[in-house]
Structures are given as C-alpha cells and as structure tokens.
C-alpha atoms as a PDB file:
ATOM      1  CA  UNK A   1     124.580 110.079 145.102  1.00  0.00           C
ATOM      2  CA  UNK A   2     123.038 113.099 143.717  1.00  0.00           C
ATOM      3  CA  UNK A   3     121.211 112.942 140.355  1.00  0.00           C
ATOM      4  CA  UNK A   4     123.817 115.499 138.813  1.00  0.00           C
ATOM      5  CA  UNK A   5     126.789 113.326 139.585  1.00  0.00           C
ATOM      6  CA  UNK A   6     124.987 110.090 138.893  1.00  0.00           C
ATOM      7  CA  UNK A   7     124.289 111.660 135.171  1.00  0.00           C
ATOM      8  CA  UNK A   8     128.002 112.618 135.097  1.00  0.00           C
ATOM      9  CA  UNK A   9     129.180 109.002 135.944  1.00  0.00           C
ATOM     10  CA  UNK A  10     126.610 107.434 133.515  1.00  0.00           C
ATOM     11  CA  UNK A  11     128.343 109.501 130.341  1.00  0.00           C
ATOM     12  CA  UNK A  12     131.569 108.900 131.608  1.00  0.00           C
ATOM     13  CA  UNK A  13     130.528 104.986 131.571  1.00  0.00           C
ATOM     14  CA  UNK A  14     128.971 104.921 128.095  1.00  0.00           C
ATOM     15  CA  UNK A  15     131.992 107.049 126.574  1.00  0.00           C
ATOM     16  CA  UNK A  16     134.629 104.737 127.302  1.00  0.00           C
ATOM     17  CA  UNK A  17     132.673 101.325 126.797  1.00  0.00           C
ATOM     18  CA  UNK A  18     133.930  99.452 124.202  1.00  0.00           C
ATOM     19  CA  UNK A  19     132.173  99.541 121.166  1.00  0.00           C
ATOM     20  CA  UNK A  20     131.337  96.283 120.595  1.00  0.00           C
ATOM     21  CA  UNK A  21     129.220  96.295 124.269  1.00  0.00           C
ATOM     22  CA  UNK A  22     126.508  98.937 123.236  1.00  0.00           C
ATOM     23  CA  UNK A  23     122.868  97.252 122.646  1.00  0.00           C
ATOM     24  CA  UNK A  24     123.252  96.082 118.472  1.00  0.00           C
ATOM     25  CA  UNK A  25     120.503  98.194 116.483  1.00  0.00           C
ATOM     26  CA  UNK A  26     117.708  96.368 114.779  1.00  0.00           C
ATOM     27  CA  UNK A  27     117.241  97.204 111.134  1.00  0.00           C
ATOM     28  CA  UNK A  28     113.156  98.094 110.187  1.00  0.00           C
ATOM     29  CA  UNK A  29     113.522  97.138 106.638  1.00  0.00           C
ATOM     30  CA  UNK A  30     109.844  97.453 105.214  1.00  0.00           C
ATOM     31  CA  UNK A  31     108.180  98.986 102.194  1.00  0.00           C
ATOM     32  CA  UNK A  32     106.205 101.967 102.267  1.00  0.00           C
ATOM     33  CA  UNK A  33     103.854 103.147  99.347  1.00  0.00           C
ATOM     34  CA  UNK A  34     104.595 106.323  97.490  1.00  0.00           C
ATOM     35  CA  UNK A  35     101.748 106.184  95.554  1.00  0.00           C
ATOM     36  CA  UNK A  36      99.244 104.578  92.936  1.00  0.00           C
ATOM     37  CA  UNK A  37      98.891 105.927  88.936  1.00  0.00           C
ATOM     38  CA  UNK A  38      97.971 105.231  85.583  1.00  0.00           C
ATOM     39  CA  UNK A  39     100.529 104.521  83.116  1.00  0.00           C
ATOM     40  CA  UNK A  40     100.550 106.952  80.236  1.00  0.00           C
ATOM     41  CA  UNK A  41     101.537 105.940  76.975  1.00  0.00           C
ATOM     42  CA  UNK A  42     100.514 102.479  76.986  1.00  0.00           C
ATOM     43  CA  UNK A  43      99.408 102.485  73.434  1.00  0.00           C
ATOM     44  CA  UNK A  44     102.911 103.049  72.684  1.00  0.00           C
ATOM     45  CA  UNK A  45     104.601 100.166  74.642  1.00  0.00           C
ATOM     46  CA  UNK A  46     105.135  97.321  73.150  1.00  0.00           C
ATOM     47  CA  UNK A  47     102.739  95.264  75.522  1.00  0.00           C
ATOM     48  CA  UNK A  48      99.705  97.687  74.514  1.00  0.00           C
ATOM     49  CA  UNK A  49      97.279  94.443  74.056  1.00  0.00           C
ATOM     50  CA  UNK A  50      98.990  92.782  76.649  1.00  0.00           C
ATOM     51  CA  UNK A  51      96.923  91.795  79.898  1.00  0.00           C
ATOM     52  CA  UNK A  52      98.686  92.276  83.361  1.00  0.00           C
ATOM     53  CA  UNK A  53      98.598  90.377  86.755  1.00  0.00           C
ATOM     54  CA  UNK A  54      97.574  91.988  90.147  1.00  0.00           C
ATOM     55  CA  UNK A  55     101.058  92.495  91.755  1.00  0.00           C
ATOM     56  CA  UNK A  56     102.854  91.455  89.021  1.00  0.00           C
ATOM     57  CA  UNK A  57     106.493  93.773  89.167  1.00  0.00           C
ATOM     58  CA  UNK A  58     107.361  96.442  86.116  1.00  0.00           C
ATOM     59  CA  UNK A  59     110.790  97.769  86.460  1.00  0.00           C
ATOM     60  CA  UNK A  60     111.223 101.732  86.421  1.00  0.00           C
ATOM     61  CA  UNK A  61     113.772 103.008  83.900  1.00  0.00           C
ATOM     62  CA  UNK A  62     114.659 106.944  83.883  1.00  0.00           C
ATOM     63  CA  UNK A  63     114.976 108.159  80.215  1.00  0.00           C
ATOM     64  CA  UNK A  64     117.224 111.158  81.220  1.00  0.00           C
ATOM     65  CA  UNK A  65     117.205 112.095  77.237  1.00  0.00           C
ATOM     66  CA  UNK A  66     113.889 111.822  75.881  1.00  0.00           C
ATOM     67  CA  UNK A  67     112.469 114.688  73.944  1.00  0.00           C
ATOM     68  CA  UNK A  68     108.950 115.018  75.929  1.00  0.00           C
ATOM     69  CA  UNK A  69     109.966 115.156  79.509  1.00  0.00           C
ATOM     70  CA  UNK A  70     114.071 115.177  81.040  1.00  0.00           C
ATOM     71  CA  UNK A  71     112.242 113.567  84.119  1.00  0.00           C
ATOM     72  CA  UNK A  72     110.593 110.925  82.068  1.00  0.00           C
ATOM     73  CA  UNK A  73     110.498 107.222  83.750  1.00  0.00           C
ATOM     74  CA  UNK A  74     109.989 104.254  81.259  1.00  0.00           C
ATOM     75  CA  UNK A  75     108.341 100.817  82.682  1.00  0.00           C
ATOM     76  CA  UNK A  76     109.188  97.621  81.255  1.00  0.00           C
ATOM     77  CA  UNK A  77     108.415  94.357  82.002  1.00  0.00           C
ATOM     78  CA  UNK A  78     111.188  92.297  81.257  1.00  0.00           C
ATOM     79  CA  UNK A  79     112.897  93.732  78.137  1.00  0.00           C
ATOM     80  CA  UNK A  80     109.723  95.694  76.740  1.00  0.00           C
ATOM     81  CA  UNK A  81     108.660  98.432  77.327  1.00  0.00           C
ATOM     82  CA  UNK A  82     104.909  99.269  78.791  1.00  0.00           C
ATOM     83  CA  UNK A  83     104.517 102.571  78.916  1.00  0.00           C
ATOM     84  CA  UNK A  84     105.496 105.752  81.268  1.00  0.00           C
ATOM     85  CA  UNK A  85     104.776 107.119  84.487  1.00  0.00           C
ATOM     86  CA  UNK A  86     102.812 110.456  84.168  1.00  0.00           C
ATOM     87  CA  UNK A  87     104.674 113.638  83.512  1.00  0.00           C
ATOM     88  CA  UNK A  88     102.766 114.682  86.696  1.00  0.00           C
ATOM     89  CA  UNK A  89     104.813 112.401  89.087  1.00  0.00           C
ATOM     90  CA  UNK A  90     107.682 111.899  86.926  1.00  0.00           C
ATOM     91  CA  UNK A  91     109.839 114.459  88.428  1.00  0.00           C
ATOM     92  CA  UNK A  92     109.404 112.643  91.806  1.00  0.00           C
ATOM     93  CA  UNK A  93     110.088 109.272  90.997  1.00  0.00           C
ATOM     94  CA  UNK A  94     113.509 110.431  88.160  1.00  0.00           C
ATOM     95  CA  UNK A  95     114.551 112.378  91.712  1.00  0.00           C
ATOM     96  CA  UNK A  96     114.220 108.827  93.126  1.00  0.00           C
ATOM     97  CA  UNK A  97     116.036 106.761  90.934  1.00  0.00           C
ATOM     98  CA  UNK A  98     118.884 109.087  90.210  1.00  0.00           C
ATOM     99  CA  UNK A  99     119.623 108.951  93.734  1.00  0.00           C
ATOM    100  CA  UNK A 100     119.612 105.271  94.094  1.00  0.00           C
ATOM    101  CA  UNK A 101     116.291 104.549  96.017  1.00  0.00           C
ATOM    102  CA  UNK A 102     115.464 100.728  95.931  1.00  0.00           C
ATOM    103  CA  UNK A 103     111.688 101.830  94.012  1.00  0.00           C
ATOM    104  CA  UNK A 104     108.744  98.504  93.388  1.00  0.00           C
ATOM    105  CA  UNK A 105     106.498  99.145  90.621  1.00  0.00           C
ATOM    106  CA  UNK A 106     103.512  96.467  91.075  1.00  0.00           C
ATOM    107  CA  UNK A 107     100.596  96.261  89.087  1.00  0.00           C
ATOM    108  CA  UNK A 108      97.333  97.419  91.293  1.00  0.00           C
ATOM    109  CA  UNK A 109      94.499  97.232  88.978  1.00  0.00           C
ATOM    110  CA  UNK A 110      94.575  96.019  85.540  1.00  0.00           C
ATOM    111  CA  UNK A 111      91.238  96.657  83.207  1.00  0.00           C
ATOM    112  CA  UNK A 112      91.141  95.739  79.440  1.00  0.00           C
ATOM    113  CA  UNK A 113      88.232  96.852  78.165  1.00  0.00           C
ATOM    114  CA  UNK A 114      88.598 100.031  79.526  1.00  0.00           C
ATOM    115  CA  UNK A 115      90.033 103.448  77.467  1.00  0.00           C
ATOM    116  CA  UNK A 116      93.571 102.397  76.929  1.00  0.00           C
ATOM    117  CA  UNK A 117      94.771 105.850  79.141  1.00  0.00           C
ATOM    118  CA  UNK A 118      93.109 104.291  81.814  1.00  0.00           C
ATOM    119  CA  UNK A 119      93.795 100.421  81.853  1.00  0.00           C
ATOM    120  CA  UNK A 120      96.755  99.778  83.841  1.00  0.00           C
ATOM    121  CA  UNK A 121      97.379 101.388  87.646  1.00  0.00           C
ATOM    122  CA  UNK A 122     100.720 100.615  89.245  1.00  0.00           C
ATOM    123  CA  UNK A 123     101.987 101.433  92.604  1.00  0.00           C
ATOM    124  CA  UNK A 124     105.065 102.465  93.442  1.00  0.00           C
ATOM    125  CA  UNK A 125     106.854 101.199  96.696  1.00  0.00           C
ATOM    126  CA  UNK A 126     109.667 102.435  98.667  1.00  0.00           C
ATOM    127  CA  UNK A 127     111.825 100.933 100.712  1.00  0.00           C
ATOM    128  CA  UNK A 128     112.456 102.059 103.963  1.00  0.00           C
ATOM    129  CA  UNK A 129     115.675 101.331 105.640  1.00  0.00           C
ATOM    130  CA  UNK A 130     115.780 103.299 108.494  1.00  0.00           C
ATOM    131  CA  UNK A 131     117.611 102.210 111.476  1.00  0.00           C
ATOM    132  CA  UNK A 132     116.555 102.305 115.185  1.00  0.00           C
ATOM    133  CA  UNK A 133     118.205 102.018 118.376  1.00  0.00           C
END
C-alpha cells in the first residue's frame, strides 16, 4: 500500500468512527500566576490594622462605578473590604473578571510595621483550563 492511499484510508477510518471510540481528552486544570502587587488603599479598608496570613484568600470585586478608576477591583476578605488592586493593573484584572475568569487572590507577604502603602502583597492566580488531546 502506498503512503498516499494508506493516508486516504486512515481519514476515511477516523471520519466515520463513532464518536464515542476516539481517545477521551484529559483536562490540565492547574493555576498559573498572573502576578504579585501591593494593595493600594489599605488605610481605607476596613481591615487597615488588621494582620494577614501567608496564603490566606481575598476575594476580587470589580467596582464598575467608582469615581477614581471604571477598572477599579475591590478586595475583601469575607464581607470587608481591604483595599484595591493598583490602578496600574486594574485594567487587567476588571478585563478578567468581567469576562468570567476563575481569578485567586492569596496573600504573599504580609509586613506590619512597614509604610501602610507597602504592607500587604497579594498574588493573583489564574486558572488554566485548557484541554489537550
């Protein structure tokens, strides 16, 4: 058989298997790090004298109406509010949210006697659910 014809036999073969014999995909579901920031505005949040865990998860909020930034992204921990993610990177992470991306906010580095602009670090995580044959 000539490799033309065996090519030709092969697509005829996969094109009229049923569907339920092709090889199942396996789902890569895994987190992948967007990026690690200061929160701005912690003064503000109601937590400002609060101390923070390592790894300990802030939700991400979008605040589509405040006054200082359309893009702005409020973090709370439970029902309070902490603070914001930087006007910088907010545009990103709004972009994010508004379409749905499953976003982790975890605390990376928490230092209280530090200047309050520069005590808590977060990371942000994505997560990746790509599928592969």
């Amino acid at each position: 058989m000539y490799r033309r014809e065996f090519f030709k036999k092969l697509a005829l073969l996969v094109t009229t298997l049923p569907l339920g014999l092709y090889a199942k995909r396996k789902e890569k579901r895994s987190w992948v790090k967007l990026t690690t920031l200061n929160v701005a505005g912690l003064q503000y949040g109601d937590l400002a004298q609060h101390t923070f865990s390592p790894n300990e998860e802030l939700r991400a909020v979008r605040e589509p109406d405040n006054p200082y930034d359309r893009y702005a992204v409020a973090l709370y921990k439970e029902n309070r509010r902490v603070g914001y993610i930087p006007r910088t990177n907010s545009r990103i992470i709004a972009s994010l949210l508004d379409s749905e991306h499953n976003l982790h906010v975890r605390v990376s580095n928490f230092e209280g006697e530090r200047e309050v602009w520069d005590r808590l670090w977060v990371s942000i995580w994505l997560r990746d659910d790509r599928t592969f044959s």
